[in-house]
Structures are given as C-alpha cells and as structure tokens.
N, C-alpha and C. Protein backbone atom coordinates (compact mmCIF):
# COMPACT_ATOMS: atom_id res chain seq x y z
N UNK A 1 -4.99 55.88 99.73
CA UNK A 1 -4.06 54.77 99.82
C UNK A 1 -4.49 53.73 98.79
N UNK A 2 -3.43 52.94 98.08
CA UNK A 2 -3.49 52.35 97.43
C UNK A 2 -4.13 50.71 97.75
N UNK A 3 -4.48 49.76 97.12
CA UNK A 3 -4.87 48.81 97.51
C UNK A 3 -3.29 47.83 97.66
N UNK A 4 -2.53 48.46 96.82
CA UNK A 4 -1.64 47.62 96.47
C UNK A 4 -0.38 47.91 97.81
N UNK A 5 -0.65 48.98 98.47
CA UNK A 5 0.23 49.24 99.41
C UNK A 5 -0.11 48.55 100.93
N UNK A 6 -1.51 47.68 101.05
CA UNK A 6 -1.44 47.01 101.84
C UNK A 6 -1.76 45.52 101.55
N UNK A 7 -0.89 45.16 100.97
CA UNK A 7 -0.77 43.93 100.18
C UNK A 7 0.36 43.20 99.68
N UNK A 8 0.86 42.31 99.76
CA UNK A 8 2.50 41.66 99.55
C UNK A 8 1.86 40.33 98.65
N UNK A 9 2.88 39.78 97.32
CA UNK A 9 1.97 38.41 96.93
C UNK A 9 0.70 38.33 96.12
N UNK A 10 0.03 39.57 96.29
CA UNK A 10 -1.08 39.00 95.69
C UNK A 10 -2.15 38.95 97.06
N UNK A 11 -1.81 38.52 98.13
CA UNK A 11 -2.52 38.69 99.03
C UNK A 11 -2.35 39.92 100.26
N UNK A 12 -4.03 40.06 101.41
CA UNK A 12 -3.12 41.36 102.51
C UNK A 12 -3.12 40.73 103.25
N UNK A 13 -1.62 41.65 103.67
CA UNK A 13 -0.69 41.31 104.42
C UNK A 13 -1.05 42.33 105.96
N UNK A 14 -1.34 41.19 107.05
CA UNK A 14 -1.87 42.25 107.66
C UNK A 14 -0.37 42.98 108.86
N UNK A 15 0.53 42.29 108.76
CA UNK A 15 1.80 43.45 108.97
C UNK A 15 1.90 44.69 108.77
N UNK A 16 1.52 44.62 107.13
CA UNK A 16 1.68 46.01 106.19
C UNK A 16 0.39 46.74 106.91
N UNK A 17 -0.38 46.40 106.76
CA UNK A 17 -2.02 46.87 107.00
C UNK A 17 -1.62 47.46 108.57
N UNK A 18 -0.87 46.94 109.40
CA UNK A 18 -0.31 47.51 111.21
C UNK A 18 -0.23 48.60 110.80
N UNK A 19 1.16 48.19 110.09
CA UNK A 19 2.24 49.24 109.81
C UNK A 19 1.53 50.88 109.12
N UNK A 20 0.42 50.56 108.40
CA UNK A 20 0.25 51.69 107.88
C UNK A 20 -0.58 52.44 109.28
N UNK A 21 -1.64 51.91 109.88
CA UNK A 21 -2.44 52.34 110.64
C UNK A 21 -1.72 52.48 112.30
N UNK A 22 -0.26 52.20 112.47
CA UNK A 22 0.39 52.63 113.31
C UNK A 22 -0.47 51.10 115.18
N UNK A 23 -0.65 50.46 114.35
CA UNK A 23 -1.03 49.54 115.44
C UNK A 23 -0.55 48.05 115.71
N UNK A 24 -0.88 46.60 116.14
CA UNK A 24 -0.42 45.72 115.65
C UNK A 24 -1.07 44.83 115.50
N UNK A 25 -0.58 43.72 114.51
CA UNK A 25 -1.32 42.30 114.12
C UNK A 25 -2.68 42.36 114.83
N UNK A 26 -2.49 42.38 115.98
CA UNK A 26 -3.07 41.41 116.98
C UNK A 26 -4.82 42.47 116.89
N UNK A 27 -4.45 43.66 116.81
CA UNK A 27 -5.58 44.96 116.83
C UNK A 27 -6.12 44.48 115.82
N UNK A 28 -5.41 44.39 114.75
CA UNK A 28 -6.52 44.32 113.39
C UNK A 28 -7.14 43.65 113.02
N UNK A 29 -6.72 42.30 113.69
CA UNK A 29 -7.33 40.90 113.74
C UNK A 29 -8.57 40.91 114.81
N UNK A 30 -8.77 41.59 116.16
CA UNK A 30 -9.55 41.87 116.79
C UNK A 30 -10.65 42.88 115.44
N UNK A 31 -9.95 43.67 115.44
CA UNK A 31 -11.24 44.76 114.32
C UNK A 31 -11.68 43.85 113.54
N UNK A 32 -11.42 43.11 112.77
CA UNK A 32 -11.92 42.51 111.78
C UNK A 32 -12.52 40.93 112.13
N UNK A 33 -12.70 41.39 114.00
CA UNK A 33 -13.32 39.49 114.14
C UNK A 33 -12.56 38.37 113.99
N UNK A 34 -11.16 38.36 114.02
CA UNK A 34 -10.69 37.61 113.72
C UNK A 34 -9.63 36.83 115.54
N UNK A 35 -9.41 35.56 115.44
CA UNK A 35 -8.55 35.67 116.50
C UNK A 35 -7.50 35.79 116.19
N UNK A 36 -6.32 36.38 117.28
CA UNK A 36 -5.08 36.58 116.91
C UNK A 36 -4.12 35.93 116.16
N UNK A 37 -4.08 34.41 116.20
CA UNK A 37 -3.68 33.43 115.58
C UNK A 37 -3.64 33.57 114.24
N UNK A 38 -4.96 34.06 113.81
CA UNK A 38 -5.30 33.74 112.26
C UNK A 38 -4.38 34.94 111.56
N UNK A 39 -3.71 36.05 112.11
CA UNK A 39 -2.85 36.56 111.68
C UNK A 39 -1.36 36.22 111.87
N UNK A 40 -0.97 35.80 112.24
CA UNK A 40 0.06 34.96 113.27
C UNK A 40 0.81 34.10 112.06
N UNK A 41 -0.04 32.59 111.79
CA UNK A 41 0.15 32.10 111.06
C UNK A 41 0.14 31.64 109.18
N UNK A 42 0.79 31.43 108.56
CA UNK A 42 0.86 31.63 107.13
C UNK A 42 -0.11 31.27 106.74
N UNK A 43 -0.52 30.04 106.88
CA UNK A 43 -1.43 29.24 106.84
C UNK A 43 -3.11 30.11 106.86
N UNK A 44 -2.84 30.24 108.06
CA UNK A 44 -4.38 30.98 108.16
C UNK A 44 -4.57 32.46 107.66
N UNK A 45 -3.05 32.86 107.33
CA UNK A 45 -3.59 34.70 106.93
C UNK A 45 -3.65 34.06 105.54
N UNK A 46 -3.77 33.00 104.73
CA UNK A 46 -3.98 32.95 103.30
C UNK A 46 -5.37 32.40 102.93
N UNK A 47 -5.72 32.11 104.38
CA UNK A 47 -6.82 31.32 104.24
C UNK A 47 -7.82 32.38 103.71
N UNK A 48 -9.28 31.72 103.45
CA UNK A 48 -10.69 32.85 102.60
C UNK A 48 -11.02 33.67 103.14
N UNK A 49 -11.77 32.95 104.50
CA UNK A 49 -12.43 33.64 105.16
C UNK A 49 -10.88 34.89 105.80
N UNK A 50 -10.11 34.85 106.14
CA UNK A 50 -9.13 35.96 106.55
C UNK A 50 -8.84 36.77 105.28
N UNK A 51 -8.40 36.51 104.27
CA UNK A 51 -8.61 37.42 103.62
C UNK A 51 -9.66 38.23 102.91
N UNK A 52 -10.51 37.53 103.29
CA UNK A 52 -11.68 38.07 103.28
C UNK A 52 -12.20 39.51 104.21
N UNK A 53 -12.04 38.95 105.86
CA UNK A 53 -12.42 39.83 106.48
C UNK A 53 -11.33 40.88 105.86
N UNK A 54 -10.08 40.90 106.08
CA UNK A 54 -8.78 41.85 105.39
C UNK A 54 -9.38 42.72 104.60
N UNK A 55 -9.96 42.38 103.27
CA UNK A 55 -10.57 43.13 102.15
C UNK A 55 -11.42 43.88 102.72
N UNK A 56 -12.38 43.28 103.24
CA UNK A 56 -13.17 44.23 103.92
C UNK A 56 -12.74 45.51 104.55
N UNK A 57 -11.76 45.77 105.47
CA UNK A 57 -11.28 46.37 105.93
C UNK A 57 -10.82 47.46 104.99
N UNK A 58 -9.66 47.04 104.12
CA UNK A 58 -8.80 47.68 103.57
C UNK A 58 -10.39 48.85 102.32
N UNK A 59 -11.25 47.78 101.71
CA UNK A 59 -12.36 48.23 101.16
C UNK A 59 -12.89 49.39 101.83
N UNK A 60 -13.42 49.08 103.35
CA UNK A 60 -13.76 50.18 103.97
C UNK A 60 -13.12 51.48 104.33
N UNK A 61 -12.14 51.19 104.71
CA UNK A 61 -10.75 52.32 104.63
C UNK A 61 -10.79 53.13 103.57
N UNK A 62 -10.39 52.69 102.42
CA UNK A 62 -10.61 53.58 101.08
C UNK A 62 -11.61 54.34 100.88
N UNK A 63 -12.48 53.87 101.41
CA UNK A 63 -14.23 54.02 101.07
C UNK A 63 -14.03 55.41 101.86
N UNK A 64 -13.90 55.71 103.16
CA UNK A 64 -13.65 56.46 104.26
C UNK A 64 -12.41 57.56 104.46
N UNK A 65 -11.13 56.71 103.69
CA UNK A 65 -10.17 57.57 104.24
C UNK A 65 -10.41 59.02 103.96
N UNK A 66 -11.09 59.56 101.97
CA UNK A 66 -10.83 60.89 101.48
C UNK A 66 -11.60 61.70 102.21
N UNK A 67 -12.61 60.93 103.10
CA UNK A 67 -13.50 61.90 103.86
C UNK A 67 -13.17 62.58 104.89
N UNK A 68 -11.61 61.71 105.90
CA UNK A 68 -10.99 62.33 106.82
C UNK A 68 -9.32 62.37 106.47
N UNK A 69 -9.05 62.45 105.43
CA UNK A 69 -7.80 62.89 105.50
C UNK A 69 -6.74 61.96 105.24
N UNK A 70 -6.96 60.93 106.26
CA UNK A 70 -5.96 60.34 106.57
C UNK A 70 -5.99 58.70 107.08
N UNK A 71 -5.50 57.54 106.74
CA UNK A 71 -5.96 56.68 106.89
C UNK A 71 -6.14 56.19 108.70
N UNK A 72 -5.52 56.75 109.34
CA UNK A 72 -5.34 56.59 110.55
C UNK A 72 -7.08 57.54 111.52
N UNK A 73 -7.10 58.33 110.82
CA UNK A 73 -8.74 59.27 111.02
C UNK A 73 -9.76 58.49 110.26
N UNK A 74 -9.67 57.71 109.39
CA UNK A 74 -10.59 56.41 108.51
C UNK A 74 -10.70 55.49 109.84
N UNK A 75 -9.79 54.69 110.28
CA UNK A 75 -9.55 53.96 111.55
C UNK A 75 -9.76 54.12 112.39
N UNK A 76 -9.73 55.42 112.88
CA UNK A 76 -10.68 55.99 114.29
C UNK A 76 -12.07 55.83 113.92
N UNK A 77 -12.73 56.51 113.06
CA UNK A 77 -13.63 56.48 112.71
C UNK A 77 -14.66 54.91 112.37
N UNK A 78 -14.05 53.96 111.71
CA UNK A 78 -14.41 52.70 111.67
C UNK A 78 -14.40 52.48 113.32
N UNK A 79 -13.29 52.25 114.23
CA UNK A 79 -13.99 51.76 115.40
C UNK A 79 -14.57 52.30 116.83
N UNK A 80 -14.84 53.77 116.51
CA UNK A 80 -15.59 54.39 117.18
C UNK A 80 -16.57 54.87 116.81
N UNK A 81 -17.08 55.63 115.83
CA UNK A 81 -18.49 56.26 115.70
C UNK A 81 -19.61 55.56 115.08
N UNK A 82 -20.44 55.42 116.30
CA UNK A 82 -21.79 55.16 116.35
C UNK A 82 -22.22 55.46 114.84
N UNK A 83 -23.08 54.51 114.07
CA UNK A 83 -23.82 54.74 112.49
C UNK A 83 -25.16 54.12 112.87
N UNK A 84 -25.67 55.98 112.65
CA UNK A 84 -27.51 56.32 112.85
C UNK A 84 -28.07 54.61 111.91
N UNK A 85 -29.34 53.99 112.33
CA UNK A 85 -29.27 53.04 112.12
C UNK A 85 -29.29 51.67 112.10
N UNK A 86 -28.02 51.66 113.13
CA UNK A 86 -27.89 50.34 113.73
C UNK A 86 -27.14 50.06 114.50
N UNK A 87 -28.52 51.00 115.70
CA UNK A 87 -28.58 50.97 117.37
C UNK A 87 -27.31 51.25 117.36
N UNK A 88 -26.53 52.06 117.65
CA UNK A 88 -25.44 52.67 118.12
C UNK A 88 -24.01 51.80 117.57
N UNK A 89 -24.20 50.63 117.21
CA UNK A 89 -23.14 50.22 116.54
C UNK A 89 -22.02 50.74 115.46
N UNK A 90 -21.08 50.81 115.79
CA UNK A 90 -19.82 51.33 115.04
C UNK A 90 -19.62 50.43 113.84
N UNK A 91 -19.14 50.66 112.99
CA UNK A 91 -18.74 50.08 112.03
C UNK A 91 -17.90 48.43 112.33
N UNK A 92 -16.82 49.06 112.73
CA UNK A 92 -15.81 47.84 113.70
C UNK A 92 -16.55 46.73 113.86
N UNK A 93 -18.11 47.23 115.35
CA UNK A 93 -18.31 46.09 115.59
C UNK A 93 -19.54 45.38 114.27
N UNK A 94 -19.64 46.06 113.77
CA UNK A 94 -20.72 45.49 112.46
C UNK A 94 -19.65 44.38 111.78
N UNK A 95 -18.14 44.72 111.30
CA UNK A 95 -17.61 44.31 110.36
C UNK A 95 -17.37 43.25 111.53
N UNK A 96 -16.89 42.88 112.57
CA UNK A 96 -16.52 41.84 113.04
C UNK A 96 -18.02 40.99 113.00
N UNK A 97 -18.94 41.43 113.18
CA UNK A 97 -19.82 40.28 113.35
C UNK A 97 -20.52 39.81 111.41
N UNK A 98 -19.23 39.87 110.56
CA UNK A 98 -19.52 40.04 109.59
C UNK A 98 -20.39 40.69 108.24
N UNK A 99 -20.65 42.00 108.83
CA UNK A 99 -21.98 42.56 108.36
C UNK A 99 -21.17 43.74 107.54
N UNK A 100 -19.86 43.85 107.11
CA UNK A 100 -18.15 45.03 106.46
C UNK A 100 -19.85 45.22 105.19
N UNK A 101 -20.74 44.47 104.26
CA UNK A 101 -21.28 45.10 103.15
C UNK A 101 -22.32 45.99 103.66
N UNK A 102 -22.80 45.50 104.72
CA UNK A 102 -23.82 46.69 105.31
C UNK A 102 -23.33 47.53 106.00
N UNK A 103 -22.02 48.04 106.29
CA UNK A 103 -21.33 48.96 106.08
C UNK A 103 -20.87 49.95 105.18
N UNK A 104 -20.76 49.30 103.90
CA UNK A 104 -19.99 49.73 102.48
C UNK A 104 -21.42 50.37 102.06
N UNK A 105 -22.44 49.64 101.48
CA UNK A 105 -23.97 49.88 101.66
C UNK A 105 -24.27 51.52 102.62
N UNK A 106 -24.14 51.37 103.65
CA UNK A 106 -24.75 52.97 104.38
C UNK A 106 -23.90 53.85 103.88
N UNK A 107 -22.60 53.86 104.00
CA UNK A 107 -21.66 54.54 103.21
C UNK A 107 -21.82 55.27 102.03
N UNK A 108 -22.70 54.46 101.12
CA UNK A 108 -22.69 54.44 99.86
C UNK A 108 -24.13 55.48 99.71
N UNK A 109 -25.23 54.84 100.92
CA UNK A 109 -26.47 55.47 100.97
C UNK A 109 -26.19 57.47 101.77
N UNK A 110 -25.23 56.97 102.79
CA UNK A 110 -25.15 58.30 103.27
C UNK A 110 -24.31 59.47 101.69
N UNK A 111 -23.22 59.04 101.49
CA UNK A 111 -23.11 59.90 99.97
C UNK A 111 -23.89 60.10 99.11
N UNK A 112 -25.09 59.75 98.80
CA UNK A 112 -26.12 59.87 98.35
C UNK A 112 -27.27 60.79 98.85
N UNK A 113 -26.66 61.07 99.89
CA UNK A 113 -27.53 61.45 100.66
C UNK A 113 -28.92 61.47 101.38
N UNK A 114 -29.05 59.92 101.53
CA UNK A 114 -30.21 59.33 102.07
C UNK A 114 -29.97 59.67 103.27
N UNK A 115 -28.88 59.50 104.41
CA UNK A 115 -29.10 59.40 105.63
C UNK A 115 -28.73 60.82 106.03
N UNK A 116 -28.81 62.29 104.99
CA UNK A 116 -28.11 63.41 105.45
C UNK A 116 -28.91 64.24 106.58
C-alpha cells in the first residue's frame, strides 16, 4: 500500500486509514494512543503530535504488510503478537505508549536476522 493512499491534503487522514483496515476512527485512535476526539476533530487530526502517531502507524504497516499479505494481516499482527523482547508486549501497545521507533528498529533487527 501506498503512502499516498492513506492520506488526503498532504496530511493522514485517519477515515481513509479506517476505511482501508476495515475498522473505525475511534479503533485507530485507540491503536495509536490517541483519544477519540483527536480524530474527530480538524483541528486536532492536523495537529503534530496526531500526525505523528498516524505516520507511525501507516510506517509500520508498510514495514509489515509484504510479510503478511495484506494490510488487514499487518493490523492483526501490530495489535496482537507478542515481540520476543519486550516482555510480551505487542507492537500496538509499544506504539501507543510512544515507543512506534522501537518497533520499526526490531523489525529492522529481526530482517536482519538478529532476533531469528
């Protein structure tokens, strides 16, 4: 998936970002730590820190999707499976407590095959 397909403006749009992963606003804003609001309103989905966490997301996705197929099996995967590491924590809850580069990071180490 393209970067540009979850994105409207110049900025992401986390509608589009639902829409692709078959869920709503309100989910993705939870995945990414965010409260519901901050997707909600114009104001706050333009704000840094939200598009910020957003990138993250959409970053990690890409990072993940070619490994399962499909962006929706990227998404399972981000908020369910445990990464050897760090103590049983899923990705999801790493990226909400802001930690999406030490995510991108193991990712990067497991293709490498440090963690094989």
């Amino acid at each position: 998936m393209t970067i540009a397909q979850y994105a409207e403006c110049g900025l992401f749009e986390p509608k589009k970002i639902a829409a692709i992963l078959r869920t709503s606003s309100e989910e993705i804003a939870m995945t990414v730590g965010l409260g519901k609001d901050a997707l909600q309103r114009r104001a706050r989905i333009q704000s840094d820190r939200t598009q910020r966490r957003l990138r993250e997301l959409v970053e990690l996705l890409n990072k993940v999707e070619p490994r399962f197929g499909s962006e929706l099996m990227a998404y399972a995967w981000l908020r369910s499976e445990p990464l050897a590491g760090f103590d049983g924590r899923t990705a999801m809850q790493l990226v909400q407590d802001g930690k999406a580069q030490q995510v991108l990071d193991y990712i990067d180490a497991v293709d490498a095959g440090v963690y094989a």
